[in-house]
N, C-alpha and C. Protein backbone atom coordinates (compact mmCIF):
# COMPACT_ATOMS: atom_id res chain seq x y z
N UNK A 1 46.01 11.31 22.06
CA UNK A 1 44.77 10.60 21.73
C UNK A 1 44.89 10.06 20.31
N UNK A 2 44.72 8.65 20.20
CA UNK A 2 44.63 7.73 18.88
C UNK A 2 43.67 8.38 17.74
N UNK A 3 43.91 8.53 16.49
CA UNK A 3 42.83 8.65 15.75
C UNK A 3 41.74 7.85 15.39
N UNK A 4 41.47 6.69 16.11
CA UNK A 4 40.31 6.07 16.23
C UNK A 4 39.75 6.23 17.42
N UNK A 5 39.99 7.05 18.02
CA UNK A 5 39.12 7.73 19.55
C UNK A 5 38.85 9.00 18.99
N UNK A 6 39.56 9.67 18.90
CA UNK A 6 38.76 10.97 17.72
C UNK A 6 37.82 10.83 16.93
N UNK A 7 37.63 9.46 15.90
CA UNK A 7 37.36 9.66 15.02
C UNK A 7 35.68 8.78 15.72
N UNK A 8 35.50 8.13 16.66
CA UNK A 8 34.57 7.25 17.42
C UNK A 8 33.88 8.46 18.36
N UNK A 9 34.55 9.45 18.65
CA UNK A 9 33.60 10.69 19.70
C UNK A 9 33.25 11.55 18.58
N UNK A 10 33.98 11.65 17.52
CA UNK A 10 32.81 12.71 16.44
C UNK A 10 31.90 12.04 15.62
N UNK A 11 32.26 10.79 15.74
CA UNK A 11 30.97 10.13 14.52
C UNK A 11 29.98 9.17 16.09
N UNK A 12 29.91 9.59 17.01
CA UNK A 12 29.44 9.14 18.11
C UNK A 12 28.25 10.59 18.16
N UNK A 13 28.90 11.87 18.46
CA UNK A 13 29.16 13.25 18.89
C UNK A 13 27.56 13.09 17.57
N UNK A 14 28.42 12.95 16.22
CA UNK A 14 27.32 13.61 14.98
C UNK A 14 25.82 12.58 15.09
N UNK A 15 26.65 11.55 15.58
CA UNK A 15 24.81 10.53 15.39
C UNK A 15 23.94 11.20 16.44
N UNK A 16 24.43 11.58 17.65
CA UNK A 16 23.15 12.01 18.99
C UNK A 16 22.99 13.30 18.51
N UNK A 17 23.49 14.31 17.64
CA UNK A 17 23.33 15.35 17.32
C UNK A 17 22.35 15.35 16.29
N UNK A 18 22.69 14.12 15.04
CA UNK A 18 21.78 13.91 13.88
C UNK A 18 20.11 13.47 14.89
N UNK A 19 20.25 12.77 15.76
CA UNK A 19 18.91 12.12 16.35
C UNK A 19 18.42 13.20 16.69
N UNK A 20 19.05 14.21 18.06
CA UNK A 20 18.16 14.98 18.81
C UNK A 20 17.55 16.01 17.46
N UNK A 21 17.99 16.31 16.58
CA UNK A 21 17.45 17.75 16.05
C UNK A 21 16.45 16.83 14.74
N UNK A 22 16.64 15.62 14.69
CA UNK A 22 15.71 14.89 13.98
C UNK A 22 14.19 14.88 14.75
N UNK A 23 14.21 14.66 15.79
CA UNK A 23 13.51 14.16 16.61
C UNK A 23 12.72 15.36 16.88
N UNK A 24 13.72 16.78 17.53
CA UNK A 24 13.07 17.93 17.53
C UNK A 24 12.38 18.45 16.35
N UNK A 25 12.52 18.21 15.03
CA UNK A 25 11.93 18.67 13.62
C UNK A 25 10.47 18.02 13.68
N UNK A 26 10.80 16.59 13.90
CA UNK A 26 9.89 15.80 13.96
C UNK A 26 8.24 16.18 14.89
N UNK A 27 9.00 16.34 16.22
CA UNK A 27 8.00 16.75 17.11
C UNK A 27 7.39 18.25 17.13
N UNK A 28 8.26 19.09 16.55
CA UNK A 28 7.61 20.14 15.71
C UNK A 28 6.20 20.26 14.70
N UNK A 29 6.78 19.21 13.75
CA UNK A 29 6.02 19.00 12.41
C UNK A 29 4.53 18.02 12.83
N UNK A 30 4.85 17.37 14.08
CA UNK A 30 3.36 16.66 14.19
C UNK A 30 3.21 17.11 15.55
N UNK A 31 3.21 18.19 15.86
CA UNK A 31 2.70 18.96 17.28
C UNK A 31 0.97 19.14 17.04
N UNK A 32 0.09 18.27 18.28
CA UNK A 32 -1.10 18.53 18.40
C UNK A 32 -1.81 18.97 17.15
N UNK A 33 -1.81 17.86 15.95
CA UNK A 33 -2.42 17.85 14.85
C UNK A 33 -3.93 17.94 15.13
N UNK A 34 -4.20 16.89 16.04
CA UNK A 34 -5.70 16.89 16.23
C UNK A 34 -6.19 17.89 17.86
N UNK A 35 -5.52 18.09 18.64
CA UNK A 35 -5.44 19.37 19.43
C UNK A 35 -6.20 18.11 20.56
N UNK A 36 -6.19 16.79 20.64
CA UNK A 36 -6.56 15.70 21.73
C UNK A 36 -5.45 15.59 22.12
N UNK A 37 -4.63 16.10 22.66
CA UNK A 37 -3.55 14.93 23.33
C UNK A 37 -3.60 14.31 24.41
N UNK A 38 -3.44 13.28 24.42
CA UNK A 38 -3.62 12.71 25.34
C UNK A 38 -2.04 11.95 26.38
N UNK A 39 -1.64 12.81 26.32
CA UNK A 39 -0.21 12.79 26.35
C UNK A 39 0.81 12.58 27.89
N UNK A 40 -0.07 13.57 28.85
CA UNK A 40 0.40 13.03 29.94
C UNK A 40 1.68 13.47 30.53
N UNK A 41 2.67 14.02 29.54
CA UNK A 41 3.96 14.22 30.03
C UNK A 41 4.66 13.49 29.60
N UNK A 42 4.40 12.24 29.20
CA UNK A 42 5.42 11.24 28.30
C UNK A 42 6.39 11.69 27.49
N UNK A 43 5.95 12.65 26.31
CA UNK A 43 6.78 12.87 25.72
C UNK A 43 8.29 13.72 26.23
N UNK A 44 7.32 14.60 27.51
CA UNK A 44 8.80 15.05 27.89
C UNK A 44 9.23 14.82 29.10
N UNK A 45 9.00 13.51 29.68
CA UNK A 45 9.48 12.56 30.34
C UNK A 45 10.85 12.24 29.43
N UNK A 46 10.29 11.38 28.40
CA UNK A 46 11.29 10.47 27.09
C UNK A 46 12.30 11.31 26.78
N UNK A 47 11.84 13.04 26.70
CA UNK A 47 12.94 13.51 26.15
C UNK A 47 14.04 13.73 27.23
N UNK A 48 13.80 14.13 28.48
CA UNK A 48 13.99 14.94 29.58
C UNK A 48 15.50 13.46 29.67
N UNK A 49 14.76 12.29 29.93
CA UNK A 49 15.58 10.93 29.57
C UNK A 49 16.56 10.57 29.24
N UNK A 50 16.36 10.82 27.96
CA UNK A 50 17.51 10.37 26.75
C UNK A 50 18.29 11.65 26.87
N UNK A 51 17.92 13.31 27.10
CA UNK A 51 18.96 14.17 27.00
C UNK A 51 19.63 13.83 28.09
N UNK A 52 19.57 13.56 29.30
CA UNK A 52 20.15 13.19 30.50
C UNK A 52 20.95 11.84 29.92
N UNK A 53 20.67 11.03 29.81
CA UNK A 53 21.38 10.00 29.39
C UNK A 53 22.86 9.85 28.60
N UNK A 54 21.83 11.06 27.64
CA UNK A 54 23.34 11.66 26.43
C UNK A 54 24.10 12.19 26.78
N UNK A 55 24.00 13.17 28.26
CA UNK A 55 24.96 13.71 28.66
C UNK A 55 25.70 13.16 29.61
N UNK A 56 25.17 12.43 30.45
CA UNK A 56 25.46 11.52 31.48
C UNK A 56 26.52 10.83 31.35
N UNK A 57 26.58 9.97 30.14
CA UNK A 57 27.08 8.65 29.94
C UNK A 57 28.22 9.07 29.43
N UNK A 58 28.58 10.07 28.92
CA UNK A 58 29.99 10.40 28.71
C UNK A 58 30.30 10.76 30.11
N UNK A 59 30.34 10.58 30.93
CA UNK A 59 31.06 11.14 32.58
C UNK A 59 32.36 9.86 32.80
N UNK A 60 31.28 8.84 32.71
CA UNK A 60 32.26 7.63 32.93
C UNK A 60 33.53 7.33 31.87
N UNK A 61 33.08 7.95 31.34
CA UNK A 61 33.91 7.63 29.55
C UNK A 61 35.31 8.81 30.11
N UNK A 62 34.70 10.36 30.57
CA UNK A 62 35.51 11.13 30.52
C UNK A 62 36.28 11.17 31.50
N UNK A 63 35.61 10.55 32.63
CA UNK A 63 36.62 10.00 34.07
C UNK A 63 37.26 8.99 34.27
N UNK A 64 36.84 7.89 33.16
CA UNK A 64 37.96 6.57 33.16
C UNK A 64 37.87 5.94 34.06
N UNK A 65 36.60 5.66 33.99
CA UNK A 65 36.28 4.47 35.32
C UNK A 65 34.68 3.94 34.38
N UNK A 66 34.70 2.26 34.75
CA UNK A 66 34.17 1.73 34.02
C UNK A 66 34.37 1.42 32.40
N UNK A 67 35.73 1.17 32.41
CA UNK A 67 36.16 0.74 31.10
C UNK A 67 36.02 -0.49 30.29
N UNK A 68 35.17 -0.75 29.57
CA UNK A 68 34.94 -1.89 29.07
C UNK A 68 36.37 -2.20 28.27
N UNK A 69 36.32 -1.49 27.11
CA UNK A 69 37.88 -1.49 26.12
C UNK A 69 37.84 -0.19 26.02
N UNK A 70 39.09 0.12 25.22
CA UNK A 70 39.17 1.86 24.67
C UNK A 70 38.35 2.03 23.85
N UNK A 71 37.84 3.38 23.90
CA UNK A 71 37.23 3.71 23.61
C UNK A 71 37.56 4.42 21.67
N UNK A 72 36.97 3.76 20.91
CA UNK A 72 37.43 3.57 19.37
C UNK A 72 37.90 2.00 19.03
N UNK A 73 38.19 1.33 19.74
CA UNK A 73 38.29 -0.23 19.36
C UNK A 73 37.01 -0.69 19.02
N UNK A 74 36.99 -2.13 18.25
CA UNK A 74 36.31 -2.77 17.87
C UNK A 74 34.61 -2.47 18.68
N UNK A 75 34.36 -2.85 19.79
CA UNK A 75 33.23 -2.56 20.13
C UNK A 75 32.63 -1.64 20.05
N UNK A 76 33.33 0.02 19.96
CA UNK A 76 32.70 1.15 19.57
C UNK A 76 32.48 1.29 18.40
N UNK A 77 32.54 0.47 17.25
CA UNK A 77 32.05 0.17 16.44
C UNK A 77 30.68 -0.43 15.84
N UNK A 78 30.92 -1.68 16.95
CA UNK A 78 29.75 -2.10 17.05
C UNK A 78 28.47 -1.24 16.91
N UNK A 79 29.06 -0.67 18.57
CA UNK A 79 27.97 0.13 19.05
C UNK A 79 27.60 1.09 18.26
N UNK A 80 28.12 1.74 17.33
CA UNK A 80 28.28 2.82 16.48
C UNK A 80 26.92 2.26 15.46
N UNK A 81 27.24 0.77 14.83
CA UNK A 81 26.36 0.20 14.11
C UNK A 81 24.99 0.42 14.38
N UNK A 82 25.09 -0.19 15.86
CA UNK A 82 23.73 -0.09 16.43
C UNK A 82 22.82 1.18 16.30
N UNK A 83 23.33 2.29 16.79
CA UNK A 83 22.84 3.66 16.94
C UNK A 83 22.56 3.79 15.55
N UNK A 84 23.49 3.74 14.30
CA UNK A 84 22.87 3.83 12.97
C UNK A 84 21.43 3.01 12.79
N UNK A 85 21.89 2.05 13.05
CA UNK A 85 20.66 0.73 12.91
C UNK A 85 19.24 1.33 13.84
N UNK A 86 19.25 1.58 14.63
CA UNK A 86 18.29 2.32 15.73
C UNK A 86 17.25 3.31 15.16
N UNK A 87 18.40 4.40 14.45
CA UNK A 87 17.90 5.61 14.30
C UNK A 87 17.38 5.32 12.75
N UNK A 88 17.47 4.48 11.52
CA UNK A 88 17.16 4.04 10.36
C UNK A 88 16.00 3.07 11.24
N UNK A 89 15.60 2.77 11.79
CA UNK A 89 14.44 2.13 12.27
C UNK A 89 13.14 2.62 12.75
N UNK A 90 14.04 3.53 13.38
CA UNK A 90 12.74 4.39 13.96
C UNK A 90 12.38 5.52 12.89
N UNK A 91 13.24 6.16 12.07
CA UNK A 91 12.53 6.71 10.76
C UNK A 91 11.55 6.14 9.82
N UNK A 92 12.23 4.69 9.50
CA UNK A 92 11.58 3.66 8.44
C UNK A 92 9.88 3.76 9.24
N UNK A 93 9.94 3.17 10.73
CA UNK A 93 8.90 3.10 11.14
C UNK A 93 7.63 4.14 11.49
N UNK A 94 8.68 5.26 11.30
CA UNK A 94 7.59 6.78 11.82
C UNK A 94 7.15 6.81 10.02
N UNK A 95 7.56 7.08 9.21
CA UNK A 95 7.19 7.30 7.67
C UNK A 95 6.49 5.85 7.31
N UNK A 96 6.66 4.87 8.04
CA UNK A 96 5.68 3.85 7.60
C UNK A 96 4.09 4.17 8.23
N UNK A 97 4.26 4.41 9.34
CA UNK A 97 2.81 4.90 10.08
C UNK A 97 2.13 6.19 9.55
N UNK A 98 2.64 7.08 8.42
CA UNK A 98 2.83 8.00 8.16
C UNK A 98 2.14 8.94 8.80
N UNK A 99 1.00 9.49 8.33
CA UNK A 99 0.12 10.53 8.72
C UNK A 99 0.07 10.15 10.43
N UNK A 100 -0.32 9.31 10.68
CA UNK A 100 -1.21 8.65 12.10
C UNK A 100 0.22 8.67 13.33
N UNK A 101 1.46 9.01 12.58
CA UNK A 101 2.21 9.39 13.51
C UNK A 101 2.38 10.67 13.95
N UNK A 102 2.15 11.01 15.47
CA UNK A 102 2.64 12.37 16.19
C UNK A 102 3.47 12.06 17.63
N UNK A 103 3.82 13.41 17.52
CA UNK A 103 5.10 13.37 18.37
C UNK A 103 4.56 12.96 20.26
N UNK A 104 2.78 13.30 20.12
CA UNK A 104 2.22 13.17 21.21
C UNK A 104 1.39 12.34 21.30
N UNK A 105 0.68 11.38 22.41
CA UNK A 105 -0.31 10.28 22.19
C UNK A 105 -1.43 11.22 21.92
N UNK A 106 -1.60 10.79 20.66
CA UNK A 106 -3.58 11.88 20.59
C UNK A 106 -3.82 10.71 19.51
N UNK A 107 -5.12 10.68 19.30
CA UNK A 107 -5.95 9.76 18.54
C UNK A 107 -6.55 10.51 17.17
N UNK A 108 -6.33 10.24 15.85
CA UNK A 108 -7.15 11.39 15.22
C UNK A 108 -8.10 10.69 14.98
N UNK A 109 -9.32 11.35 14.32
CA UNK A 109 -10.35 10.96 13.94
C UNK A 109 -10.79 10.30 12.76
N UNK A 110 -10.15 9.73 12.28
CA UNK A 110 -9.96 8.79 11.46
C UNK A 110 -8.74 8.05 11.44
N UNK A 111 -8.55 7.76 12.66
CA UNK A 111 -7.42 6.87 12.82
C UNK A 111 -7.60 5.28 12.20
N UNK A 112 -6.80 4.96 12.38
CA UNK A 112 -6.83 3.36 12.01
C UNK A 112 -5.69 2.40 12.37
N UNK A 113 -6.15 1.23 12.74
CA UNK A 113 -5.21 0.41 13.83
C UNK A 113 -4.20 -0.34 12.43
N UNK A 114 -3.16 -0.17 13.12
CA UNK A 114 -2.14 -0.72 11.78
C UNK A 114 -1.65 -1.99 11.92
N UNK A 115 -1.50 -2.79 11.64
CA UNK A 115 -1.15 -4.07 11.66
C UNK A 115 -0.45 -4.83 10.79
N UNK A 116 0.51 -4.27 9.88
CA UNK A 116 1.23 -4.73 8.88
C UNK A 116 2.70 -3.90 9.11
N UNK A 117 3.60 -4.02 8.36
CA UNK A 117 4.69 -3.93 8.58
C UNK A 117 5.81 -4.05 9.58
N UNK A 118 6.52 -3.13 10.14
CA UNK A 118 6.61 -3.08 11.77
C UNK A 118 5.49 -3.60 12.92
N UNK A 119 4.67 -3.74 12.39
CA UNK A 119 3.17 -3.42 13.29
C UNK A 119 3.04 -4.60 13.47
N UNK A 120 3.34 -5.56 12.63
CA UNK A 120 2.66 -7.17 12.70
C UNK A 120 3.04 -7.67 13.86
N UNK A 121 4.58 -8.01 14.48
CA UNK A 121 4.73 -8.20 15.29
C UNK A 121 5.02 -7.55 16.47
N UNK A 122 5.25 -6.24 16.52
CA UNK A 122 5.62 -5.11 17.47
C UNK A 122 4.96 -4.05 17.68
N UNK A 123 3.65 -3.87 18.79
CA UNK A 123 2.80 -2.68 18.82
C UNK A 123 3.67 -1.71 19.10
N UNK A 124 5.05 -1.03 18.99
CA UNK A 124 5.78 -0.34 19.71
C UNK A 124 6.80 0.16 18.61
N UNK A 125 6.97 -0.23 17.34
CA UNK A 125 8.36 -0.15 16.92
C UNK A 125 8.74 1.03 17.24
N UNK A 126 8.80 1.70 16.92
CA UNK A 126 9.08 3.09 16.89
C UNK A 126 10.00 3.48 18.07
N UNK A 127 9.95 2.82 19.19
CA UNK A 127 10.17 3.16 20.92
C UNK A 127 11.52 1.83 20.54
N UNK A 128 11.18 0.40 20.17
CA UNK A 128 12.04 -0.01 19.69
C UNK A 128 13.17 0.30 19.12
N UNK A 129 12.87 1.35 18.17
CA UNK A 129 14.30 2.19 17.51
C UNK A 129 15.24 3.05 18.51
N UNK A 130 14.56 3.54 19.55
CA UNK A 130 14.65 4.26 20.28
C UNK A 130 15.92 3.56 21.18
N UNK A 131 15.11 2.26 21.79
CA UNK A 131 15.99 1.14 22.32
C UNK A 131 17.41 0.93 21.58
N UNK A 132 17.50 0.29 20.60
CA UNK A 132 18.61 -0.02 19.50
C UNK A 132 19.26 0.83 19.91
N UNK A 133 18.80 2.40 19.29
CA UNK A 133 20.10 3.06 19.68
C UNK A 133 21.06 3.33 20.77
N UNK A 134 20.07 3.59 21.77
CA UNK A 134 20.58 3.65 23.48
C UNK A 134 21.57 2.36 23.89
N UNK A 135 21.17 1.54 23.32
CA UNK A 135 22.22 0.65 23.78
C UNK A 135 22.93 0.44 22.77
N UNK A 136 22.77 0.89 21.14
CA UNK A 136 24.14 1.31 20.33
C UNK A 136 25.23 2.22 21.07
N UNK A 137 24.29 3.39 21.84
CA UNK A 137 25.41 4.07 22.19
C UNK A 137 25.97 3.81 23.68
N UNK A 138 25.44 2.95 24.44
CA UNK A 138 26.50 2.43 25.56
C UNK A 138 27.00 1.62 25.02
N UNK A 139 26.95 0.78 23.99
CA UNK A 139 28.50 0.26 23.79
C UNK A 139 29.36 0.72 22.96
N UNK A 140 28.95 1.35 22.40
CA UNK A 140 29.81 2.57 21.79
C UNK A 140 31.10 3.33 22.56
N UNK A 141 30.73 3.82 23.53
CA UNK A 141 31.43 4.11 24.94
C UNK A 141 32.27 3.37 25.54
N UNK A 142 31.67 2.04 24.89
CA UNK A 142 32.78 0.60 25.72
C UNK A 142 32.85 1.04 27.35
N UNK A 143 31.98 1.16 27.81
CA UNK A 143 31.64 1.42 29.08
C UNK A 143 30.73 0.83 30.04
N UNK A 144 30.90 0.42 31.21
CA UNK A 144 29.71 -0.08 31.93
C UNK A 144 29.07 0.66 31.96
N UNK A 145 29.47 1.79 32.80
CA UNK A 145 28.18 2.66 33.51
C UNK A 145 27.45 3.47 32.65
N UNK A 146 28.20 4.13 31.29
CA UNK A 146 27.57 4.30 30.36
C UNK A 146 26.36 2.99 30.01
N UNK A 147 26.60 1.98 29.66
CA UNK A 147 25.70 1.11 28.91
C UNK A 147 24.75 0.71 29.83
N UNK A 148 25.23 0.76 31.06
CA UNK A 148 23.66 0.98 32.41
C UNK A 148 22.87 1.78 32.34
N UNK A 149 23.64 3.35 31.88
CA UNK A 149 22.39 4.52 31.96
C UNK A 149 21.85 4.09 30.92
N UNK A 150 22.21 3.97 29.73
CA UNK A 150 21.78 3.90 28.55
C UNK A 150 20.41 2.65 28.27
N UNK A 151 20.45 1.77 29.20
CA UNK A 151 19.89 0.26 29.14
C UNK A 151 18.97 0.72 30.11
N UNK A 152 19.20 1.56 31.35
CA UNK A 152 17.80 2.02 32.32
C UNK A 152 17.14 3.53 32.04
N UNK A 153 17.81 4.25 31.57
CA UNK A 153 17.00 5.43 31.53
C UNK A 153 16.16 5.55 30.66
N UNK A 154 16.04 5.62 29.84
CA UNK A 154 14.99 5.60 28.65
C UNK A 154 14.00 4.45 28.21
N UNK A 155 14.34 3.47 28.84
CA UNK A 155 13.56 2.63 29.14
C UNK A 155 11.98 2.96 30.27
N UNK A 156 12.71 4.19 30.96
CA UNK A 156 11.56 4.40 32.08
C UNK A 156 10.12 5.24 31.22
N UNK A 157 11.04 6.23 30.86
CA UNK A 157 10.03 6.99 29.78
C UNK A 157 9.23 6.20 29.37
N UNK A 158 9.79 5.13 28.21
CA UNK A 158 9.22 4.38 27.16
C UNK A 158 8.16 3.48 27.55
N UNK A 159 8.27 2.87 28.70
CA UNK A 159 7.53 1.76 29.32
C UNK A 159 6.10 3.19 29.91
N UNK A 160 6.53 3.93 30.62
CA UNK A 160 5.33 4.92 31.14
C UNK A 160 4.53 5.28 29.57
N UNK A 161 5.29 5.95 28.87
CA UNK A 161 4.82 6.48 27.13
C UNK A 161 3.74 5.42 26.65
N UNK A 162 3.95 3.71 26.61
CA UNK A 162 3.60 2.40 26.13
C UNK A 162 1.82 2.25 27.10
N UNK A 163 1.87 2.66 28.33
CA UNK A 163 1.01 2.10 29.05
C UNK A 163 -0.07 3.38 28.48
N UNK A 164 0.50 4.75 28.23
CA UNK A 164 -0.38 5.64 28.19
C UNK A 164 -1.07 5.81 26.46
N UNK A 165 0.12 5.03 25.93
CA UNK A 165 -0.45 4.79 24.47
C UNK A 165 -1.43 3.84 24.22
N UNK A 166 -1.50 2.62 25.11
CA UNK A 166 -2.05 1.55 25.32
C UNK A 166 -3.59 1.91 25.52
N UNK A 167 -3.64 2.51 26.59
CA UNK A 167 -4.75 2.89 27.44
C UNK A 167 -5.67 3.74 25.95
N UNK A 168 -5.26 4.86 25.72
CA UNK A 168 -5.79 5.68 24.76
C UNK A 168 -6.28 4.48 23.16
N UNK A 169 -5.43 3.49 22.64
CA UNK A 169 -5.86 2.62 22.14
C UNK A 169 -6.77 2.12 22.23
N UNK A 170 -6.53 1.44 23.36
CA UNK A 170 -8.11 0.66 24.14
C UNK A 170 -8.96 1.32 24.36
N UNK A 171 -8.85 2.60 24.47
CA UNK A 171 -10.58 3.16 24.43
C UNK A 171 -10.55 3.40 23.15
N UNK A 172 -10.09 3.71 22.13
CA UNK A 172 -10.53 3.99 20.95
C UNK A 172 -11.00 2.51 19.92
N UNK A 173 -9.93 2.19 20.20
CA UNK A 173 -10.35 0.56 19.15
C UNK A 173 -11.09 -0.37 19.53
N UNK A 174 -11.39 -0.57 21.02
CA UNK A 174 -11.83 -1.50 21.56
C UNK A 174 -11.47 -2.51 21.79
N UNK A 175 -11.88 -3.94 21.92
CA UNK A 175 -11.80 -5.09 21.31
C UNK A 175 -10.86 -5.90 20.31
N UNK A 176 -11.06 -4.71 19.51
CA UNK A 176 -9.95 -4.58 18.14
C UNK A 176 -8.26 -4.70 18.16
N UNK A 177 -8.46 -3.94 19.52
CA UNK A 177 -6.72 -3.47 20.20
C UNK A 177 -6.35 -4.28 20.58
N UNK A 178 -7.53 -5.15 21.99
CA UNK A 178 -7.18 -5.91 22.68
C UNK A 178 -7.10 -7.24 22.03
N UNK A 179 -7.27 -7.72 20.79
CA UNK A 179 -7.25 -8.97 20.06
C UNK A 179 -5.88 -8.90 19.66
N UNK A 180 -5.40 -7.28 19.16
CA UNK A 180 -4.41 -6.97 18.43
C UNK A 180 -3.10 -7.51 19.47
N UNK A 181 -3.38 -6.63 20.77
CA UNK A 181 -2.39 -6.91 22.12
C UNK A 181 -1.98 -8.31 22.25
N UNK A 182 -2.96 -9.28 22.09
CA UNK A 182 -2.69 -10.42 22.18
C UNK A 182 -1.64 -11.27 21.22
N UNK A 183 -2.13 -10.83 19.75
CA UNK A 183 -0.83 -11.48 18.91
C UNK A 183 0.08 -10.72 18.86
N UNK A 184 1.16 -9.70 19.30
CA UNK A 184 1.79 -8.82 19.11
C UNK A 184 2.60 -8.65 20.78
N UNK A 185 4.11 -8.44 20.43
CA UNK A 185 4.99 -8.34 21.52
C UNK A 185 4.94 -6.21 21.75
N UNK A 186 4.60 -5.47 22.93
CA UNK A 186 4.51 -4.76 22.93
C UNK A 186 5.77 -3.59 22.56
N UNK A 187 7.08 -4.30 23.13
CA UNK A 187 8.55 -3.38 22.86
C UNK A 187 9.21 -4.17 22.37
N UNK A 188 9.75 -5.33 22.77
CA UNK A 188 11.24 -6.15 22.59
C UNK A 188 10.32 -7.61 21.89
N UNK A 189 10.39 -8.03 21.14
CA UNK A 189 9.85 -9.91 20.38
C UNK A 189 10.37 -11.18 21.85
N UNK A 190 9.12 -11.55 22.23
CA UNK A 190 9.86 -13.02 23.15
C UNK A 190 10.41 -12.04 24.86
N UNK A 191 10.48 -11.11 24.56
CA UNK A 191 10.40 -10.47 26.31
C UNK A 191 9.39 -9.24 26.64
N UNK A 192 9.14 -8.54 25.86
CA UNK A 192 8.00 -7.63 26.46
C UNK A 192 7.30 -6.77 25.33
């Protein structure tokens, strides 16, 4: 084995390792702040997801079928980028929302609808980051079937998570939301 395939499965290996126990700290630290959740299962839908995904998508990688290129060439690089880029996004964006972010849909009581930063054009960033990475890390893999799971699974979560965040919005903001919904792309800018 090349030392740029070694060196592409441990700095592959350390980013889903750096995410999941980020993510777990995270959902720790803003567990049922306001004791509303309105949550649904989403969250561990999303997680249930992406851990399946993470484990998944190395199958194809480890059975050698669905080979895009080798795995440590140029594109696992790329992809490598991406997953950095992903996971610096979705931090930037959880510490930008600061307080008013939790790991579960609940509403606090003095919430407030955000509309600047990430927010201006994307009611979603955060799930966005989420995106980036998943498909940082199927091409990372230089893999089809990897970059399929990676491009459908967590997507299912996220889209169910979006409708149930949505809903809880709209009864809280009103009007407010739904003006908001209108100028604003919900996940992706120009597709959804």
């Amino acid at each position: 084995m090349s030392a740029s395939i070694i060196a592409a499965i441990v700095v592959i290996d350390i980013l889903q390792v750096y995410y999941f126990v980020s993510e777990i700290v995270l959902a720790v630290r803003t567990k049922q702040k306001t004791g509303n959740s309105a949550d649904r299962g989403t969250q561990r839908l999303i997680w249930i997801l992406i851990v399946v995904c993470g484990f998944i998508s190395w199958a194809p990688v480890i059975l050698d079928f669905g080979r895009i290129l080798v795995l440590g060439d140029w594109l696992t690089w790329v992809g490598v980028a991406l997953m950095i880029t992903g996971i610096t996004f979705r931090q930037y964006v959880i510490s930008f929302l600061g307080r008013f972010f939790t790991g579960q849909v609940q509403i606090q009581s003095d919430h407030e609808l955000i509309r600047e930063g990430p927010y201006r054009y994307v009611r979603h960033p955060s799930y966005l980051g989420m995106l980036i990475l998943e498909l940082g890390m199927g091409i990372a893999l230089a893999n089809w079937f990897s970059l399929l799971l990676c491009l459908v699974l967590p997507p299912i979560g996220i889209i169910q998570r979006i409708k149930v965040e949505e809903g809880e919005l709209k009864q809280h903001f009103g009007q407010r939301y739904l003006d908001y919904r209108k100028s604003t792309w919900a996940l992706i800018p120009y597709i959804y």
